[in-house]
C-alpha atoms as a PDB file:
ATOM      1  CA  UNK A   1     -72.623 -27.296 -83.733  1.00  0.00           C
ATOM      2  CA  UNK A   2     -73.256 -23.483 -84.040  1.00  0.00           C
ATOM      3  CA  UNK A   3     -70.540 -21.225 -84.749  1.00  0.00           C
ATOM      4  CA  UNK A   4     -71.335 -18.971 -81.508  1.00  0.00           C
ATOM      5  CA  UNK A   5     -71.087 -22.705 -79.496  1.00  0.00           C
ATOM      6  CA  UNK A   6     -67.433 -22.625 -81.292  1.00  0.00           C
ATOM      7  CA  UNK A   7     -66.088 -19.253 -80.667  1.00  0.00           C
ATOM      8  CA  UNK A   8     -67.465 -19.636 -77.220  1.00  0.00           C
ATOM      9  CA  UNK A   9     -65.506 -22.744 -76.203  1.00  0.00           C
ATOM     10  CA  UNK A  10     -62.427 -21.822 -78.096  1.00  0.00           C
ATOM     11  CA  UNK A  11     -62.772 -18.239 -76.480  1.00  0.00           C
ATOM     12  CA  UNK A  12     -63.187 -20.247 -72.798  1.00  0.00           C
ATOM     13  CA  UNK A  13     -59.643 -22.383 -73.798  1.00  0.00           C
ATOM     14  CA  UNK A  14     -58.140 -19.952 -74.901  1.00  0.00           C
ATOM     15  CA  UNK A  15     -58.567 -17.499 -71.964  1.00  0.00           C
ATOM     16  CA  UNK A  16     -58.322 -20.347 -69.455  1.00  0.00           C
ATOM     17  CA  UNK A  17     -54.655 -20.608 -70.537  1.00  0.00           C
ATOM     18  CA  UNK A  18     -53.914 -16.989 -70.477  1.00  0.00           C
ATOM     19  CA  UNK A  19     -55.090 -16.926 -67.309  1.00  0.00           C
ATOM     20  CA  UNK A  20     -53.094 -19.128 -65.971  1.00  0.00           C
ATOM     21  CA  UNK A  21     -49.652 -18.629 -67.658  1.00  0.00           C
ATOM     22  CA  UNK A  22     -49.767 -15.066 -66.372  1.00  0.00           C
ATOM     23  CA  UNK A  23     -50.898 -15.815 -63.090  1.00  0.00           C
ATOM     24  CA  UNK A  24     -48.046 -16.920 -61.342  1.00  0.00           C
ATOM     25  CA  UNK A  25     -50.238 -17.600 -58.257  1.00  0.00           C
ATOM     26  CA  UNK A  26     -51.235 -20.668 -60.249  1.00  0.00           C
ATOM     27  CA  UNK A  27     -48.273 -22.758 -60.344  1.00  0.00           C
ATOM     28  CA  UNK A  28     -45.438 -20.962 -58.861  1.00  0.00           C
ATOM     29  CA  UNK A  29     -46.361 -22.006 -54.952  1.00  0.00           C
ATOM     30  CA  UNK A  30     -46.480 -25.915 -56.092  1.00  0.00           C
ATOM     31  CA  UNK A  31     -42.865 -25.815 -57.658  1.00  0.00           C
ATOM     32  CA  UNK A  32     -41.255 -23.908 -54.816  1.00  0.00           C
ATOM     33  CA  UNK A  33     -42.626 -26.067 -52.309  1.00  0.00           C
ATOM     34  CA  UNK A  34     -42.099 -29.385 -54.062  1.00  0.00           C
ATOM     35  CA  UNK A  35     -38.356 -28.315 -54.161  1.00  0.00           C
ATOM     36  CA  UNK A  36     -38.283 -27.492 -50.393  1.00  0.00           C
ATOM     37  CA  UNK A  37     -40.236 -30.379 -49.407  1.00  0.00           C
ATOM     38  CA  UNK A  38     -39.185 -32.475 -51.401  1.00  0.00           C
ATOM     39  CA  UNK A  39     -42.438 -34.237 -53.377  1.00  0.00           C
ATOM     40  CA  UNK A  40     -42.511 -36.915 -55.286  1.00  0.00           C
ATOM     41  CA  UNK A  41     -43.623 -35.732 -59.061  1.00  0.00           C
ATOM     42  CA  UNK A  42     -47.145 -37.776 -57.966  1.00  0.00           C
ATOM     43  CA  UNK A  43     -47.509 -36.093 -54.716  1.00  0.00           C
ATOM     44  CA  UNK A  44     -47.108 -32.813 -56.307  1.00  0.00           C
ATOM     45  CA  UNK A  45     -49.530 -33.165 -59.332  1.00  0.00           C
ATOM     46  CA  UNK A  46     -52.019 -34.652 -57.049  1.00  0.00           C
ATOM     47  CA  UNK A  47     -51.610 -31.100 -54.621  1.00  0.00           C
ATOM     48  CA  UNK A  48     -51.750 -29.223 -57.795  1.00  0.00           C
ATOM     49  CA  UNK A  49     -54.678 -31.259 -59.296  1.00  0.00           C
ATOM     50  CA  UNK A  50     -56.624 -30.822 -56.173  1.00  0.00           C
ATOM     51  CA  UNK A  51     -56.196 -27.227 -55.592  1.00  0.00           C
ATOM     52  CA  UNK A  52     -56.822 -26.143 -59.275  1.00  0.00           C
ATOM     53  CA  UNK A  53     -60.159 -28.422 -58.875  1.00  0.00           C
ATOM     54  CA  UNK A  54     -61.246 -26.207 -55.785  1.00  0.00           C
ATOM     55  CA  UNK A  55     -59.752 -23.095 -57.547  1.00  0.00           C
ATOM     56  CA  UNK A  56     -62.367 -23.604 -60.113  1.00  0.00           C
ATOM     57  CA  UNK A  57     -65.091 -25.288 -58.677  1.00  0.00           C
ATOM     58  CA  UNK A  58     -65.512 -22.612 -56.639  1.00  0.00           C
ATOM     59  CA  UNK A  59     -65.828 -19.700 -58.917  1.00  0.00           C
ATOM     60  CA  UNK A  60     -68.184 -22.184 -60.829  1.00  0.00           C
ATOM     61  CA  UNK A  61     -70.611 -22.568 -57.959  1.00  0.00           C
ATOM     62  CA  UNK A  62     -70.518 -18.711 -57.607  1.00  0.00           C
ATOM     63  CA  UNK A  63     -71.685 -18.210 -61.159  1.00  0.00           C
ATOM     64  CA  UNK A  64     -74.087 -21.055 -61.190  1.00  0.00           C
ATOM     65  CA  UNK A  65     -75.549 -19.592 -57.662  1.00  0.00           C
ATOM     66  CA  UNK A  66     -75.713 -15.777 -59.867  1.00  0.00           C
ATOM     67  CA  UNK A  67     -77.309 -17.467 -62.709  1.00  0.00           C
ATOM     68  CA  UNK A  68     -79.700 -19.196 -60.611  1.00  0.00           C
ATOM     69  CA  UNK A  69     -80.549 -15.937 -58.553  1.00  0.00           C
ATOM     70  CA  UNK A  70     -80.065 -13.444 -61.089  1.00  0.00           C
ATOM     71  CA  UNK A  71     -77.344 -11.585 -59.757  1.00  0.00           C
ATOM     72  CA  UNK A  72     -76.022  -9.125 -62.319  1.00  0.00           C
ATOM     73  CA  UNK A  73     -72.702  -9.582 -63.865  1.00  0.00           C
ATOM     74  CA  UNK A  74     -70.811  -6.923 -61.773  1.00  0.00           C
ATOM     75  CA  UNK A  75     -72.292  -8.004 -58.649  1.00  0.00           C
ATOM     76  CA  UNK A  76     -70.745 -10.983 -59.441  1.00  0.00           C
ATOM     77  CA  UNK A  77     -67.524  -9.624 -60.534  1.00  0.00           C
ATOM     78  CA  UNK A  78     -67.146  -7.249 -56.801  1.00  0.00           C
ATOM     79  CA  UNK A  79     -67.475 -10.576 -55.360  1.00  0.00           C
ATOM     80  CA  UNK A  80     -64.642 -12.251 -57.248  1.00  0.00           C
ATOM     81  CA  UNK A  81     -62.951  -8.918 -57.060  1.00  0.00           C
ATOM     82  CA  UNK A  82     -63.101  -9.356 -53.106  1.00  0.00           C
ATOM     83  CA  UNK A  83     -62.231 -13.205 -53.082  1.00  0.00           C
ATOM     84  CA  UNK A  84     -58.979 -11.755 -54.802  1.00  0.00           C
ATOM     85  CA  UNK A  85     -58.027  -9.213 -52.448  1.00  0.00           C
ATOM     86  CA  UNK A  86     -58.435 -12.170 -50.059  1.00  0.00           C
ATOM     87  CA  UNK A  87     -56.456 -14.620 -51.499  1.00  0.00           C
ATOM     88  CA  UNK A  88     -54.007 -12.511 -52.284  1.00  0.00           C
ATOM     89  CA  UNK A  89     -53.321 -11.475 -48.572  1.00  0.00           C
ATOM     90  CA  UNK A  90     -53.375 -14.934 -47.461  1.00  0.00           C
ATOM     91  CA  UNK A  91     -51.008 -15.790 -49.803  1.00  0.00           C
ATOM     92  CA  UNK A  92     -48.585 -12.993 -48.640  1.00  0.00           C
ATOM     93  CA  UNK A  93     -49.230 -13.855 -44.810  1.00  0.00           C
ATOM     94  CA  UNK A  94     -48.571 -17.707 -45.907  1.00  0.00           C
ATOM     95  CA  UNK A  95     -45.014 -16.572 -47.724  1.00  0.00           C
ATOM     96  CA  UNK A  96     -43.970 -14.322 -45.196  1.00  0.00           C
ATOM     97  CA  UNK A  97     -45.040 -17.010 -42.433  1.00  0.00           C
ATOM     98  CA  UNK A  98     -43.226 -19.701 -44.141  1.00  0.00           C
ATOM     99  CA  UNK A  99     -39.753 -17.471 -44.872  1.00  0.00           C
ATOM    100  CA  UNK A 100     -39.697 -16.528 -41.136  1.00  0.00           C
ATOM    101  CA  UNK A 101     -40.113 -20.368 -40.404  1.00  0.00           C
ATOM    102  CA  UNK A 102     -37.388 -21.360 -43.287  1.00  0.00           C
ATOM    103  CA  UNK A 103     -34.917 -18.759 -41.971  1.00  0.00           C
ATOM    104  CA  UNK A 104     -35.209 -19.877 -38.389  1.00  0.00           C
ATOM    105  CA  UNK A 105     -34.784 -23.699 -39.737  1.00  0.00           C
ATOM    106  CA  UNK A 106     -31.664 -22.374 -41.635  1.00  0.00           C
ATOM    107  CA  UNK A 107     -29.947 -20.336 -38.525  1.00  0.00           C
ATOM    108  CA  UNK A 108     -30.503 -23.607 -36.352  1.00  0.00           C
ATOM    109  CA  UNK A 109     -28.966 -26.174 -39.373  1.00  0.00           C
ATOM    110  CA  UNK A 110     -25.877 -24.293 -38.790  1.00  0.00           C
ATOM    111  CA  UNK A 111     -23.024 -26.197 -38.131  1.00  0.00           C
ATOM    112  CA  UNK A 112     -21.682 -25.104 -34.637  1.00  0.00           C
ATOM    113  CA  UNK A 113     -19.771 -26.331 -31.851  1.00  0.00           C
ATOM    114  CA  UNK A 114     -20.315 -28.023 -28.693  1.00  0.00           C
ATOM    115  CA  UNK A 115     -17.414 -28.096 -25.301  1.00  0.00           C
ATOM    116  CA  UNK A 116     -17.234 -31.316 -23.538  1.00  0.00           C
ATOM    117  CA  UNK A 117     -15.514 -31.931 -20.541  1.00  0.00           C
ATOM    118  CA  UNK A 118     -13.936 -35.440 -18.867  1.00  0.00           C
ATOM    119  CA  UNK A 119     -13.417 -36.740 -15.493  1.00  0.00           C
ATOM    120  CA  UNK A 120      -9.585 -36.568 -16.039  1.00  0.00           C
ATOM    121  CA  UNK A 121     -10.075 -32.697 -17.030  1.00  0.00           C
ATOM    122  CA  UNK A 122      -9.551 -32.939 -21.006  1.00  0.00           C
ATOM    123  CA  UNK A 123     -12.117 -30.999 -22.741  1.00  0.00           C
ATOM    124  CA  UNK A 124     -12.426 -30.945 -26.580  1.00  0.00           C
ATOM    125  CA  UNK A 125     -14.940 -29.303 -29.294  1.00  0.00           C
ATOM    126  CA  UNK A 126     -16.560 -31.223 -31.838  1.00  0.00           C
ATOM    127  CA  UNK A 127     -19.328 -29.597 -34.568  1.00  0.00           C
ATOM    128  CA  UNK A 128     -23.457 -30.610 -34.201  1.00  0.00           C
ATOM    129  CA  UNK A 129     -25.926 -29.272 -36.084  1.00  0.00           C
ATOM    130  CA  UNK A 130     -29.557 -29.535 -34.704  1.00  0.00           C
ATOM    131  CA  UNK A 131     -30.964 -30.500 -38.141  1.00  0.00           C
ATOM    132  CA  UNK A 132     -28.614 -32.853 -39.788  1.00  0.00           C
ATOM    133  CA  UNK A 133     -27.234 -32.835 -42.683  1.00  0.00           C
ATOM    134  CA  UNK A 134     -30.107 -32.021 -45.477  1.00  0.00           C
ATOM    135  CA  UNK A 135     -32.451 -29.285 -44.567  1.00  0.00           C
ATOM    136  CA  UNK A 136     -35.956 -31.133 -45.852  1.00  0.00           C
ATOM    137  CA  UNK A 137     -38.582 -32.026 -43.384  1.00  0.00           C
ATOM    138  CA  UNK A 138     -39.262 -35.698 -43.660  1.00  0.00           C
ATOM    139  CA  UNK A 139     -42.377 -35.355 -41.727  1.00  0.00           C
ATOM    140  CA  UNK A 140     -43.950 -33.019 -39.329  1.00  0.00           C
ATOM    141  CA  UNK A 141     -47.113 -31.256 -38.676  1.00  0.00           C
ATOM    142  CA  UNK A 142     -46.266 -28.160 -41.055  1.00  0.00           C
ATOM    143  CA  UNK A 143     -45.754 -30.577 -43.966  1.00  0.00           C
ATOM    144  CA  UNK A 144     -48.852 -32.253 -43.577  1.00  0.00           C
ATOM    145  CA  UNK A 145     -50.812 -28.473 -43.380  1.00  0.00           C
ATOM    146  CA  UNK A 146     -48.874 -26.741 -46.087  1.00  0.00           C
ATOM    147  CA  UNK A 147     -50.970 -28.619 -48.787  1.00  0.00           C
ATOM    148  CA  UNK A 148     -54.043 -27.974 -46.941  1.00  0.00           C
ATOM    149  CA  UNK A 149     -53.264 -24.222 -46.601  1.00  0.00           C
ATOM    150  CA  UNK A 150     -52.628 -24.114 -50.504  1.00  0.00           C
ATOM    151  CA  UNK A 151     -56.280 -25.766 -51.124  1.00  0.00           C
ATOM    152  CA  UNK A 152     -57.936 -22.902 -48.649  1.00  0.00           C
ATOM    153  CA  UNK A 153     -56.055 -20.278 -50.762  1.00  0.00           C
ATOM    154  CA  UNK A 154     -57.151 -21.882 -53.622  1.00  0.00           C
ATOM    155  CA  UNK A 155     -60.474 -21.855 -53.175  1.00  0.00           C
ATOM    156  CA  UNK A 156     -60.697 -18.305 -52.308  1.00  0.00           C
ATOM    157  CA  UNK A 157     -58.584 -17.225 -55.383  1.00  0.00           C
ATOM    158  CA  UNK A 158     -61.366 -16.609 -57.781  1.00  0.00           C
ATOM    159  CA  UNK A 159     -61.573 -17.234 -61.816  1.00  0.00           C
ATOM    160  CA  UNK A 160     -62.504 -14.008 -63.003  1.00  0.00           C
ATOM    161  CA  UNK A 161     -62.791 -14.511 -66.588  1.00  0.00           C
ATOM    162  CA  UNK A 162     -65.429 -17.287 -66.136  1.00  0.00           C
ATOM    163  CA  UNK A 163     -68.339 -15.246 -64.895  1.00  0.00           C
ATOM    164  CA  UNK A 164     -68.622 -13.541 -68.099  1.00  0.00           C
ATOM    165  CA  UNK A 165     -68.353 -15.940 -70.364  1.00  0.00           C
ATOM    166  CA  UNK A 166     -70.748 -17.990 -68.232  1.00  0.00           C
ATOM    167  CA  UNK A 167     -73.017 -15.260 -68.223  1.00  0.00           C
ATOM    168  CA  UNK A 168     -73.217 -14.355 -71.843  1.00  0.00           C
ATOM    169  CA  UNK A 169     -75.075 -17.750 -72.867  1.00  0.00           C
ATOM    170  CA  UNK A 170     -77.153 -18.040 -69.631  1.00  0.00           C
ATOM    171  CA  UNK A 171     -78.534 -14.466 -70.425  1.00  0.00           C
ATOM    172  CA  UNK A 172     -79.471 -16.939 -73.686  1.00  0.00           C
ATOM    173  CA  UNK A 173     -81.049 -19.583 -71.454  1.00  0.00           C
ATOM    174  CA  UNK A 174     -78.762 -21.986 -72.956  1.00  0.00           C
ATOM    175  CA  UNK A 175     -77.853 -23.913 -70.033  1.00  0.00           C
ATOM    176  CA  UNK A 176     -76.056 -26.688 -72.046  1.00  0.00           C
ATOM    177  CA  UNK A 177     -73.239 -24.312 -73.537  1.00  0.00           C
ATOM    178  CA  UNK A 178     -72.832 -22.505 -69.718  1.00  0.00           C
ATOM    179  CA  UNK A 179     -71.663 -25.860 -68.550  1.00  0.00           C
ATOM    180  CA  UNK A 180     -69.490 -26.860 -71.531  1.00  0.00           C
ATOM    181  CA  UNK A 181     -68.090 -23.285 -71.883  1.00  0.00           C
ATOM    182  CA  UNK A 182     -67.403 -23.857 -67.587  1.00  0.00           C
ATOM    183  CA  UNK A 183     -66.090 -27.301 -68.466  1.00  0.00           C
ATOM    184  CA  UNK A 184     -63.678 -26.238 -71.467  1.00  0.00           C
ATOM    185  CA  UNK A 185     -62.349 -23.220 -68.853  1.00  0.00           C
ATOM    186  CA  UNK A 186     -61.784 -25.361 -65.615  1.00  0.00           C
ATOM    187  CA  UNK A 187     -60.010 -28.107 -67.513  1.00  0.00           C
ATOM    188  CA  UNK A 188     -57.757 -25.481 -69.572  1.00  0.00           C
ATOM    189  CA  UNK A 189     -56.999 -23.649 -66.218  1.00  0.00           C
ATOM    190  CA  UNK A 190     -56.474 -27.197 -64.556  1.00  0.00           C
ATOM    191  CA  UNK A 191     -54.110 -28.575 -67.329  1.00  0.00           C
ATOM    192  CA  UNK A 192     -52.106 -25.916 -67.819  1.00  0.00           C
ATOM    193  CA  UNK A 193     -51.023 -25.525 -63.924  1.00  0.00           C
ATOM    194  CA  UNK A 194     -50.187 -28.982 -64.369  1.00  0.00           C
ATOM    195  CA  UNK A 195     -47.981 -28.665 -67.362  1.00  0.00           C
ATOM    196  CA  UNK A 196     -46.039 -25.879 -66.018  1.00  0.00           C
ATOM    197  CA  UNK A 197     -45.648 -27.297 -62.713  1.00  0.00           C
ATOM    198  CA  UNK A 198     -44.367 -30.484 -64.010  1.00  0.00           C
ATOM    199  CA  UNK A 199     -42.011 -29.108 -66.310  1.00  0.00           C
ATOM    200  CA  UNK A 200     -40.914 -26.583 -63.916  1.00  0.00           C
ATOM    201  CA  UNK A 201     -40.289 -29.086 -61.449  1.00  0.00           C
ATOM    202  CA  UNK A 202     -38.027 -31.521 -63.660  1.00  0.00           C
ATOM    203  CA  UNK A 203     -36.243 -28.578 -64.773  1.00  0.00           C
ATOM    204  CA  UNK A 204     -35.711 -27.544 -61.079  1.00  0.00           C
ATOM    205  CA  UNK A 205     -34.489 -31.118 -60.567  1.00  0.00           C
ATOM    206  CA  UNK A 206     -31.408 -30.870 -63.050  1.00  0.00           C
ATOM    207  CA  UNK A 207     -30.028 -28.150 -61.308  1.00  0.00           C
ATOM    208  CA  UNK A 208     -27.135 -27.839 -59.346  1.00  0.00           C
ATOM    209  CA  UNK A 209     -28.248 -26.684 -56.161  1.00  0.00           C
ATOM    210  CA  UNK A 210     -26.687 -28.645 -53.657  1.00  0.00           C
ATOM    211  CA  UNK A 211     -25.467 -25.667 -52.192  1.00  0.00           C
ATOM    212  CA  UNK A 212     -28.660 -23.915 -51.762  1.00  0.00           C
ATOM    213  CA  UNK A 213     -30.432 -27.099 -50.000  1.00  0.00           C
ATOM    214  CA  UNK A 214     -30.316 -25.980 -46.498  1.00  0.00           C
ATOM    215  CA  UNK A 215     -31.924 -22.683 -47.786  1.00  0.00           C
ATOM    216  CA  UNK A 216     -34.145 -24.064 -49.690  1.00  0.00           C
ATOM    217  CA  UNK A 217     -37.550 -23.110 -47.122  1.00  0.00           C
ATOM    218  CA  UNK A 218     -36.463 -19.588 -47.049  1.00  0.00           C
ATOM    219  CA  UNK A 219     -36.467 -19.124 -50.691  1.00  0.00           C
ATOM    220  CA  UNK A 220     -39.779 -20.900 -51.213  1.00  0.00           C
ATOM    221  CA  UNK A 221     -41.397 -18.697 -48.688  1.00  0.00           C
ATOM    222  CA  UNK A 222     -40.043 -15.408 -50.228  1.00  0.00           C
ATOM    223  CA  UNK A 223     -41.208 -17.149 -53.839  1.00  0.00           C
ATOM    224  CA  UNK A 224     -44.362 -17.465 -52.361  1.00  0.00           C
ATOM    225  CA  UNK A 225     -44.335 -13.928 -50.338  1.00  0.00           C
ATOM    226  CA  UNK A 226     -43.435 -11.646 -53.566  1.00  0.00           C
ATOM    227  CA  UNK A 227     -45.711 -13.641 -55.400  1.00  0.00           C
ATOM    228  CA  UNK A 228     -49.091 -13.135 -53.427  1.00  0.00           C
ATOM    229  CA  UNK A 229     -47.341  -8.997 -53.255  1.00  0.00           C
ATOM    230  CA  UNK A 230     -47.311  -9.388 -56.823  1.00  0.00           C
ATOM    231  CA  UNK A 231     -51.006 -10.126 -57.295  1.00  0.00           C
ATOM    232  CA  UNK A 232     -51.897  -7.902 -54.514  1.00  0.00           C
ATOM    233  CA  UNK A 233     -50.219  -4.333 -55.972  1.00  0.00           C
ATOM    234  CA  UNK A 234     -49.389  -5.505 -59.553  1.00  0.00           C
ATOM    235  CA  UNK A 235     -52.827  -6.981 -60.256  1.00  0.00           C
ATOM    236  CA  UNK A 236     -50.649 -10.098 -61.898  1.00  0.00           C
END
């Protein structure tokens, strides 16, 4: 094993992590969403798992597709540089679509009362709320899309760190270390999402925020909202 093969790989880990702690894009939509919706720890690493997969596969098949063709490096990178910009605007519309929806759920889970009248004339007023008492969706159409929505995201959100390092050793014809040094980045990128998620998630669970339940849609979507603004005008 060379010591180029080394640095490589250990270059490929260590950027894969980088990457992903300070991309909040990463992880930060799975634990918001979890809380809202209420996932099961499986459910949730499974979203995750799946997403990450696509988030990386497809920056993969974009390299492999340059390397194949011979598109130059910054070719490569505008395109990766333009699957950002898009990913990052979908991610904003998402957020902002899904606070509008959260506050809406919120206004109409507010307790409020109702007049009812008798035949012998008595009326009285008794409190209803039109969601009952826990603000979570159980099931319903949006819950089954949101995870689907996160996936398309996903897959446009590109990996831009990979193409060069997947670059340098094709330029070598070394075929064998492009995959490994692809390999060693995806399942960095891929296991560290899932760390953080998970841990974030327990810690989120151990919380006492009760009170914050039946607002708990409207804070995911503006989590989700400043976070796709974030990557859009902070370059995060």
């Amino acid at each position: 094993m060379s010591n180029e093969f080394i640095i490589l790989a250990g270059t490929a880990a260590t950027i894969g992590f980088v990457h992903t702690i300070f991309g909040p894009d990463h992880y930060l939509p799975f634990i918001v969403l979890s809380k809202a919706r209420q996932w099961s720890s499986v459910k949730t690493l499974m979203i995750t798992l799946l997403c990450g997969i696509g988030h990386v596969l497809s920056s993969v098949v974009l390299g492999f597709m340059g390397i194949a063709l011979g598109i130059a490096v910054f070719r490569l990178e505008a395109i990766e540089s333009f699957r950002g910009e898009l990913a990052a605007w979908l991610l904003i519309t998402f957020g902002f679509t899904y606070l509008i929806w959260g506050i809406h759920r919120a206004i109409r889970s507010r307790p409020h009362e109702h007049l009812h009248l008798h035949e012998s004339g008595e009326a009285h007023l008794h409190p209803h709320k039109h969601t009952g008492d826990h603000s979570h969706v159980h099931s319903s159409e949006s819950g089954n899309l949101t995870p689907w929505v996160l996936f398309i995201i996903f897959v446009f959100g590109p990996c831009e760190p990979l193409i060069p390092l997947v670059m340098y050793p094709a330029a070598r014809g070394n075929m064998i270390t492009v995959a490994i040094v692809a390999s060693v980045f995806g399942l960095t990128t891929i296991a560290t999402m899932l760390g953080i998620v998970l841990a974030s998630s327990y810690g989120l669970s151990r919380l006492p925020l009760r009170k914050l339940e039946k607002y708990s849609h409207v804070l995911a979507g503006l989590a989700i909202f400043l976070c796709g603004c974030a990557i859009k005008f902070l370059g995060l």
